[in-house]
N, C-alpha and C. Protein backbone atom coordinates (compact mmCIF):
# COMPACT_ATOMS: atom_id res chain seq x y z
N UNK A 1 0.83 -1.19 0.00
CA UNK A 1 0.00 0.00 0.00
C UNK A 1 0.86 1.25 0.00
N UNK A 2 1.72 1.42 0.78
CA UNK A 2 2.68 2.78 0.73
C UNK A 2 3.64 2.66 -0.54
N UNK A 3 3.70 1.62 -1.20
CA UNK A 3 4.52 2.23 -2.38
C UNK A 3 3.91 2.39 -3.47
N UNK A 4 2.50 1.80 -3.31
CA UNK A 4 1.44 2.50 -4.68
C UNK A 4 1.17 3.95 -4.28
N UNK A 5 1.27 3.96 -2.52
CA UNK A 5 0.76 5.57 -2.44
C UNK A 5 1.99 6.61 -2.74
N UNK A 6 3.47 6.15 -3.01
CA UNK A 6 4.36 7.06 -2.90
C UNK A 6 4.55 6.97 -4.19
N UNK A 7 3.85 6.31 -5.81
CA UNK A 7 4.26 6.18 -6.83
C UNK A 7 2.97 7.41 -7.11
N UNK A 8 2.18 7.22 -6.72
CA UNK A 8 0.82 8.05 -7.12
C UNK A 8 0.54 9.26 -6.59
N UNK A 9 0.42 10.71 -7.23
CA UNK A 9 -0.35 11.84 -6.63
C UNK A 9 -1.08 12.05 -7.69
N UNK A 10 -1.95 12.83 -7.39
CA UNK A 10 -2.87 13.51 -8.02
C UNK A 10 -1.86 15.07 -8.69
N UNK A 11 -3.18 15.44 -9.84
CA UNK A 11 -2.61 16.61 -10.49
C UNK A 11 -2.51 18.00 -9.69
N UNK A 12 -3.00 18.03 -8.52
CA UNK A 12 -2.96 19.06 -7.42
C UNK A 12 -1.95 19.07 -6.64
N UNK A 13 -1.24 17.76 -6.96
CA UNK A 13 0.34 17.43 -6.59
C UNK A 13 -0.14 16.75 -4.57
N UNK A 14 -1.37 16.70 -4.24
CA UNK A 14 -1.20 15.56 -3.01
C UNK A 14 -1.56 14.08 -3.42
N UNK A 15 -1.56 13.64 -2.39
CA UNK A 15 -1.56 12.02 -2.60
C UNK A 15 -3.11 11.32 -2.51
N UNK A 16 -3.53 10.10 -2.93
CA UNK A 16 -4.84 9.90 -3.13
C UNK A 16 -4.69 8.53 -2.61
N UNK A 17 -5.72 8.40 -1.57
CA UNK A 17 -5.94 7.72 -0.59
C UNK A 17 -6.76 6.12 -1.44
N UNK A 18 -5.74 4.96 -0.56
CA UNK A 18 -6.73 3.93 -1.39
C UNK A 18 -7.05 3.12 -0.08
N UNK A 19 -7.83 2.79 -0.31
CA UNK A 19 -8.97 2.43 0.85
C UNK A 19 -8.43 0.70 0.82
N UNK A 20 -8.35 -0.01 1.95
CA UNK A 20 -7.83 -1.61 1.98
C UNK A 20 -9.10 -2.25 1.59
N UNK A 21 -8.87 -2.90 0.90
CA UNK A 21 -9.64 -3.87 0.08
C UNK A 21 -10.39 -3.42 -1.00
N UNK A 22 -9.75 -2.21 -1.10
CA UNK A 22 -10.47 -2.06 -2.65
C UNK A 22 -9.60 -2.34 -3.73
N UNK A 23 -10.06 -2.83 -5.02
CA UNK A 23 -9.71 -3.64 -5.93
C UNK A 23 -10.04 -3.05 -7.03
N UNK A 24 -9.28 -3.69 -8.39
CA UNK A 24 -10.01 -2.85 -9.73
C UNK A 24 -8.94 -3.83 -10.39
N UNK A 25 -9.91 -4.23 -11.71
CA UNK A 25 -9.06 -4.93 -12.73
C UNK A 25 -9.52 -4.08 -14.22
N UNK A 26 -8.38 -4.82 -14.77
CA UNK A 26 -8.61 -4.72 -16.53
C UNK A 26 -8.16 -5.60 -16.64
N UNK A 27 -8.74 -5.84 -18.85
CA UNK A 27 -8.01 -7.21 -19.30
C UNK A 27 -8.36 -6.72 -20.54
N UNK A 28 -7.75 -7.59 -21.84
CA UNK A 28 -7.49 -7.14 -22.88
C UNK A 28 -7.14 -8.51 -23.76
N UNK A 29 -6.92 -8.55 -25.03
CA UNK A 29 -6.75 -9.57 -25.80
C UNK A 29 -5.88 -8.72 -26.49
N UNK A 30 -4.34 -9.32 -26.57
CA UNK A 30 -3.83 -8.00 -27.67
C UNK A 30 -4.12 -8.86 -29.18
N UNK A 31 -4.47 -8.16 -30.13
CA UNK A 31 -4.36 -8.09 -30.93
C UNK A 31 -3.40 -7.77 -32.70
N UNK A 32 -3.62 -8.30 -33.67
CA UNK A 32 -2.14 -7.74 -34.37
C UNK A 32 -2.77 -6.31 -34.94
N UNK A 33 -3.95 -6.23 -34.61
CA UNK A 33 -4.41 -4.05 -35.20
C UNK A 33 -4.17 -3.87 -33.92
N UNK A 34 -4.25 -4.11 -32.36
CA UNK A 34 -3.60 -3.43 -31.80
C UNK A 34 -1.93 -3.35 -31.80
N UNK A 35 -1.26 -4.27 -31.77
CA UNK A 35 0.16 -4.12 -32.23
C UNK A 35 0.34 -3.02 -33.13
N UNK A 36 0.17 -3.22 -34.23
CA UNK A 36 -0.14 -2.06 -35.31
C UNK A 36 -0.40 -0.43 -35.32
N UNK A 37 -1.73 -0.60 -34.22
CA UNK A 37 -1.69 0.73 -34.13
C UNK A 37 -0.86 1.36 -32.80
N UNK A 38 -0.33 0.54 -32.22
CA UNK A 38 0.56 0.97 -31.06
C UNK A 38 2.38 1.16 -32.13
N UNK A 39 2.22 0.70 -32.88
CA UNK A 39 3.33 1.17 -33.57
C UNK A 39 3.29 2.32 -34.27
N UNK A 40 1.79 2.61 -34.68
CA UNK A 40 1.62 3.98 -35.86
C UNK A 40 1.86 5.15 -34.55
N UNK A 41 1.21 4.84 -33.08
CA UNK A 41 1.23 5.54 -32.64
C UNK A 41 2.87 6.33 -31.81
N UNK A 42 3.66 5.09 -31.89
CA UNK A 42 4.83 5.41 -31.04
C UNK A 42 5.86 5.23 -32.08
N UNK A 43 5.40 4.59 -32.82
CA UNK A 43 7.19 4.53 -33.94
C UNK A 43 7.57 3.35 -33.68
N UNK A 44 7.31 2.12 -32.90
CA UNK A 44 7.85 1.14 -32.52
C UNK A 44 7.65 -0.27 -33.62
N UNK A 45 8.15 0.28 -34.97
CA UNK A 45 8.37 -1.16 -35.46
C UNK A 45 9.02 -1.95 -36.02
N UNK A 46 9.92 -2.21 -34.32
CA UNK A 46 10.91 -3.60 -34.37
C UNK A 46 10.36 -4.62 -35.19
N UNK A 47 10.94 -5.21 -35.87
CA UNK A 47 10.57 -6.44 -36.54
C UNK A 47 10.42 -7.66 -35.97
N UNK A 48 10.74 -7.73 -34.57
CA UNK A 48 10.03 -8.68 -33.58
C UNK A 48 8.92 -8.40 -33.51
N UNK A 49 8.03 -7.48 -33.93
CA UNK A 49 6.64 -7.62 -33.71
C UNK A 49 5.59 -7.61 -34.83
N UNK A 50 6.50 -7.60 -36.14
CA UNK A 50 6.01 -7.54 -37.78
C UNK A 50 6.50 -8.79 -38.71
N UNK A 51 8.12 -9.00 -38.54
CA UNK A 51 8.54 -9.85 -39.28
C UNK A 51 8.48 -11.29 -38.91
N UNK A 52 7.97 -12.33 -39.67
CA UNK A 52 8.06 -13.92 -39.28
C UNK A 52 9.29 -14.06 -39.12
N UNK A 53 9.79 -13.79 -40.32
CA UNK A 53 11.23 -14.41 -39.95
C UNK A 53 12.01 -14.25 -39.24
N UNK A 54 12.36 -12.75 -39.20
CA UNK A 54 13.02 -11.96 -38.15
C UNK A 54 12.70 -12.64 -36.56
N UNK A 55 11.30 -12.83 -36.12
CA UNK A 55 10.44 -12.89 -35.00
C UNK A 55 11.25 -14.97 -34.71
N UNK A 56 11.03 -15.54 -35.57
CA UNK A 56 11.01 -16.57 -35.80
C UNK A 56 13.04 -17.18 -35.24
N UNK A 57 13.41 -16.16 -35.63
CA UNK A 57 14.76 -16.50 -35.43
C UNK A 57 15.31 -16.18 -34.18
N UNK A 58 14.24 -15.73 -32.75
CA UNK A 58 14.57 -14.92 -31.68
C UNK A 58 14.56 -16.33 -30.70
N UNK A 59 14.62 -15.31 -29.43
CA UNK A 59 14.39 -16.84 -28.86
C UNK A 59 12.52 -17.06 -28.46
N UNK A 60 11.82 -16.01 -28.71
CA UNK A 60 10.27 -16.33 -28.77
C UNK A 60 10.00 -16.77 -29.46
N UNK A 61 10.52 -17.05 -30.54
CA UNK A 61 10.35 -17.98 -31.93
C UNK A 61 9.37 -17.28 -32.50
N UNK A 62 8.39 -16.87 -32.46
CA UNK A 62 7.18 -15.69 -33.48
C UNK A 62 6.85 -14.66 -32.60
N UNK A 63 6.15 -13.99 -33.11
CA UNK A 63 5.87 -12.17 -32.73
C UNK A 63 4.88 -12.15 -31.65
N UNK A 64 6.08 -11.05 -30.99
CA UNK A 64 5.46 -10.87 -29.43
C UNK A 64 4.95 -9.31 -29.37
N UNK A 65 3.74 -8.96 -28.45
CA UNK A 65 3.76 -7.45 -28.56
C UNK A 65 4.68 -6.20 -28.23
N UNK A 66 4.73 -5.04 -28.09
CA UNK A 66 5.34 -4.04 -27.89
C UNK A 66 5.37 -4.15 -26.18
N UNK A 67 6.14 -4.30 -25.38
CA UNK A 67 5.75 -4.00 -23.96
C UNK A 67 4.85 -2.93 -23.36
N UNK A 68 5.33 -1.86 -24.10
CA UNK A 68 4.35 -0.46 -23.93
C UNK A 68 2.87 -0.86 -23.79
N UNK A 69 2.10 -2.01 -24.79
CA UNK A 69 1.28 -2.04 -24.67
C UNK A 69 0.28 -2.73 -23.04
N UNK A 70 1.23 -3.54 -22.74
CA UNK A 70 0.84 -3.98 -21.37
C UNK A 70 1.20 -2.86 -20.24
N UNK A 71 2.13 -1.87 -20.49
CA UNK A 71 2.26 -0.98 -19.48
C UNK A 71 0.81 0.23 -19.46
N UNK A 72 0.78 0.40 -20.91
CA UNK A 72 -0.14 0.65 -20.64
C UNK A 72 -1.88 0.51 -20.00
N UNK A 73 -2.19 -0.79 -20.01
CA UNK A 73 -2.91 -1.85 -19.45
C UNK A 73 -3.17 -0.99 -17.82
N UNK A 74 -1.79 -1.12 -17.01
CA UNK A 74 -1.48 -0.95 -16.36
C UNK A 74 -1.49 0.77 -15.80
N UNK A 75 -1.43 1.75 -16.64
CA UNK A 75 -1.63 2.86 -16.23
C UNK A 75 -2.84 3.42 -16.52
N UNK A 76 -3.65 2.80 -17.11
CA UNK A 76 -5.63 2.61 -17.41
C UNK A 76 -5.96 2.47 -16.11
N UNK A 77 -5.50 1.52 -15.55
CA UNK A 77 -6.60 0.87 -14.50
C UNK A 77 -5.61 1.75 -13.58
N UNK A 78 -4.60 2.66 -13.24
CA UNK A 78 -4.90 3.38 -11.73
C UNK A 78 -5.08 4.94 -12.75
N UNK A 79 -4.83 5.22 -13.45
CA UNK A 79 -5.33 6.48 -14.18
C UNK A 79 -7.05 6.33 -14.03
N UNK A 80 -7.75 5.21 -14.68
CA UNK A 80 -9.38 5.23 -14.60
C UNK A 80 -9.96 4.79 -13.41
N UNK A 81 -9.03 3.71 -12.60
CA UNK A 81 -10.32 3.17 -11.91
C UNK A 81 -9.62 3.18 -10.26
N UNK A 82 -8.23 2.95 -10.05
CA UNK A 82 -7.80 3.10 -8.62
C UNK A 82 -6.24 3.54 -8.51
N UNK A 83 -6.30 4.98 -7.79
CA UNK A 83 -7.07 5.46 -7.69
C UNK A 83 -8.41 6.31 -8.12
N UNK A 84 -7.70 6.59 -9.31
CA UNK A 84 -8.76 7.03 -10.26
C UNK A 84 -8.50 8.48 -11.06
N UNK A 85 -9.17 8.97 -11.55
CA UNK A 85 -9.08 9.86 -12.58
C UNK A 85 -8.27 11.41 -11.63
N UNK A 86 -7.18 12.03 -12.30
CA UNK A 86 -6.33 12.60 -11.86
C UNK A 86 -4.75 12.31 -11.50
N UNK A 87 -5.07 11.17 -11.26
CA UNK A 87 -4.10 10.30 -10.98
C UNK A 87 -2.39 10.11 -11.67
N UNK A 88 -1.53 9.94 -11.61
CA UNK A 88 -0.32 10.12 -12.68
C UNK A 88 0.57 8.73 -11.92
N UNK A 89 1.78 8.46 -12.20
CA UNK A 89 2.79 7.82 -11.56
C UNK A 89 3.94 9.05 -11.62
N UNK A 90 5.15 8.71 -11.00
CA UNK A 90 5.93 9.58 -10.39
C UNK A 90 7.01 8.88 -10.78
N UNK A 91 6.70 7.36 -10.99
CA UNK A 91 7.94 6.76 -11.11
C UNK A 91 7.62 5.42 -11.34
N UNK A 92 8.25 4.55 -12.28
CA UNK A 92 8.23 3.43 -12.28
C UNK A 92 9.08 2.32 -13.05
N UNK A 93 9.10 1.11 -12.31
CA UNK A 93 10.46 0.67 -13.04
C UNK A 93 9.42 -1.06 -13.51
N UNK A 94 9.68 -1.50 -14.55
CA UNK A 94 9.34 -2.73 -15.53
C UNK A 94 10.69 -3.97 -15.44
N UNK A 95 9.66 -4.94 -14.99
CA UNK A 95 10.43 -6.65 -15.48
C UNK A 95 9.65 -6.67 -16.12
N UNK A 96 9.97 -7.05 -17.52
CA UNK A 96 8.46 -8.20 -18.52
C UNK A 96 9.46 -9.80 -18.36
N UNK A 97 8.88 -10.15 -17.75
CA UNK A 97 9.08 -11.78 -16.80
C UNK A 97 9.30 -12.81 -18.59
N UNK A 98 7.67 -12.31 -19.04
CA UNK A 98 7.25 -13.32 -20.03
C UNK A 98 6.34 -12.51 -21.02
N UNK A 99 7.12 -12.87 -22.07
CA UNK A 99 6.30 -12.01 -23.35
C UNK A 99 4.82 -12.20 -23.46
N UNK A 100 4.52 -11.51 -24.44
CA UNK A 100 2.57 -11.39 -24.52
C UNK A 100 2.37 -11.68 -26.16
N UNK A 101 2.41 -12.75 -26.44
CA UNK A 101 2.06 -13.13 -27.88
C UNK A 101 0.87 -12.46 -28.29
N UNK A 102 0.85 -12.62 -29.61
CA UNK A 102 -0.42 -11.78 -30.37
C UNK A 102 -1.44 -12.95 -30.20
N UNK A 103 -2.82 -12.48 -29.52
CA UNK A 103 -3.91 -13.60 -29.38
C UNK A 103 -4.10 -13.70 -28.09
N UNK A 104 -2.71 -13.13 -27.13
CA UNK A 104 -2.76 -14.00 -25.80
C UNK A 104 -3.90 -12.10 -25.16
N UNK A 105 -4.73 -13.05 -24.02
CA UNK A 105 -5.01 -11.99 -22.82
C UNK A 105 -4.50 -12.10 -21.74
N UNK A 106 -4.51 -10.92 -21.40
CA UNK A 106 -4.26 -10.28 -20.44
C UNK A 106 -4.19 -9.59 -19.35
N UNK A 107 -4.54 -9.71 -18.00
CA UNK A 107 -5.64 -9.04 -17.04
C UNK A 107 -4.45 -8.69 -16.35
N UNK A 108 -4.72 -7.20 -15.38
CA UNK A 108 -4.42 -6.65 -14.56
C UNK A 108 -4.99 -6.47 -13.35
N UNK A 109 -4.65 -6.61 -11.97
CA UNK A 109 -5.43 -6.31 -11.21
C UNK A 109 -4.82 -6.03 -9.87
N UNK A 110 -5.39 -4.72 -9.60
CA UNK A 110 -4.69 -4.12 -8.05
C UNK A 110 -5.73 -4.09 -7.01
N UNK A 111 -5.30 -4.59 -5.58
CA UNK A 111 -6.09 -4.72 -4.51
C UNK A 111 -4.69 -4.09 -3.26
């Protein structure tokens, strides 16, 4: 709880209170038009996430999504839903453990 509250303030620059046991998820199916348009939108297209062959010769063996797209996942659900709208991060640091193939879903969820 104190390091979601020391990653999170509000745009008034104080901190936003999360209540114990409250919860909030998302989930998602990525898709290859979402891949796609997460590339039109950021510039991101590595050929690990376009080319067979290229993708094929990695060690994921075929095309995995953009990470951005699961981070973003992730800054939806405390930007929209906990704490909620106003909301920003301050700081944050990413392991992607295990890639997110095109097809695979995906749920997030903070309690």
């Amino acid at each position: 709880m104190n390091l979601i509250r020391e990653m999170l303030v509000t745009l008034t620059g104080g901190t936003m209170a999360i209540s114990i046991g409250q919860s909030a998820s998302r989930s998602m199916t990525v898709t290859g038009e979402i891949v796609k348009r997460y590339a039109e939108l950021t510039g991101d297209f590595n050929p690990l996430h376009f080319d067979d062959e290229f993708a094929a010769k990695t060690r994921f063996g075929r095309f995995i999504s953009q990470g951005g797209i699961a981070v973003g996942l992730v800054h939806a659900l405390v930007a929209m839903d906990m704490p909620g709208a106003g909301t920003v991060f301050t700081e944050q640091h990413w392991n992607f453990a295990v890639p997110v193939y095109i097809g695979e879903s995906g749920r997030n969820q903070h309690r």
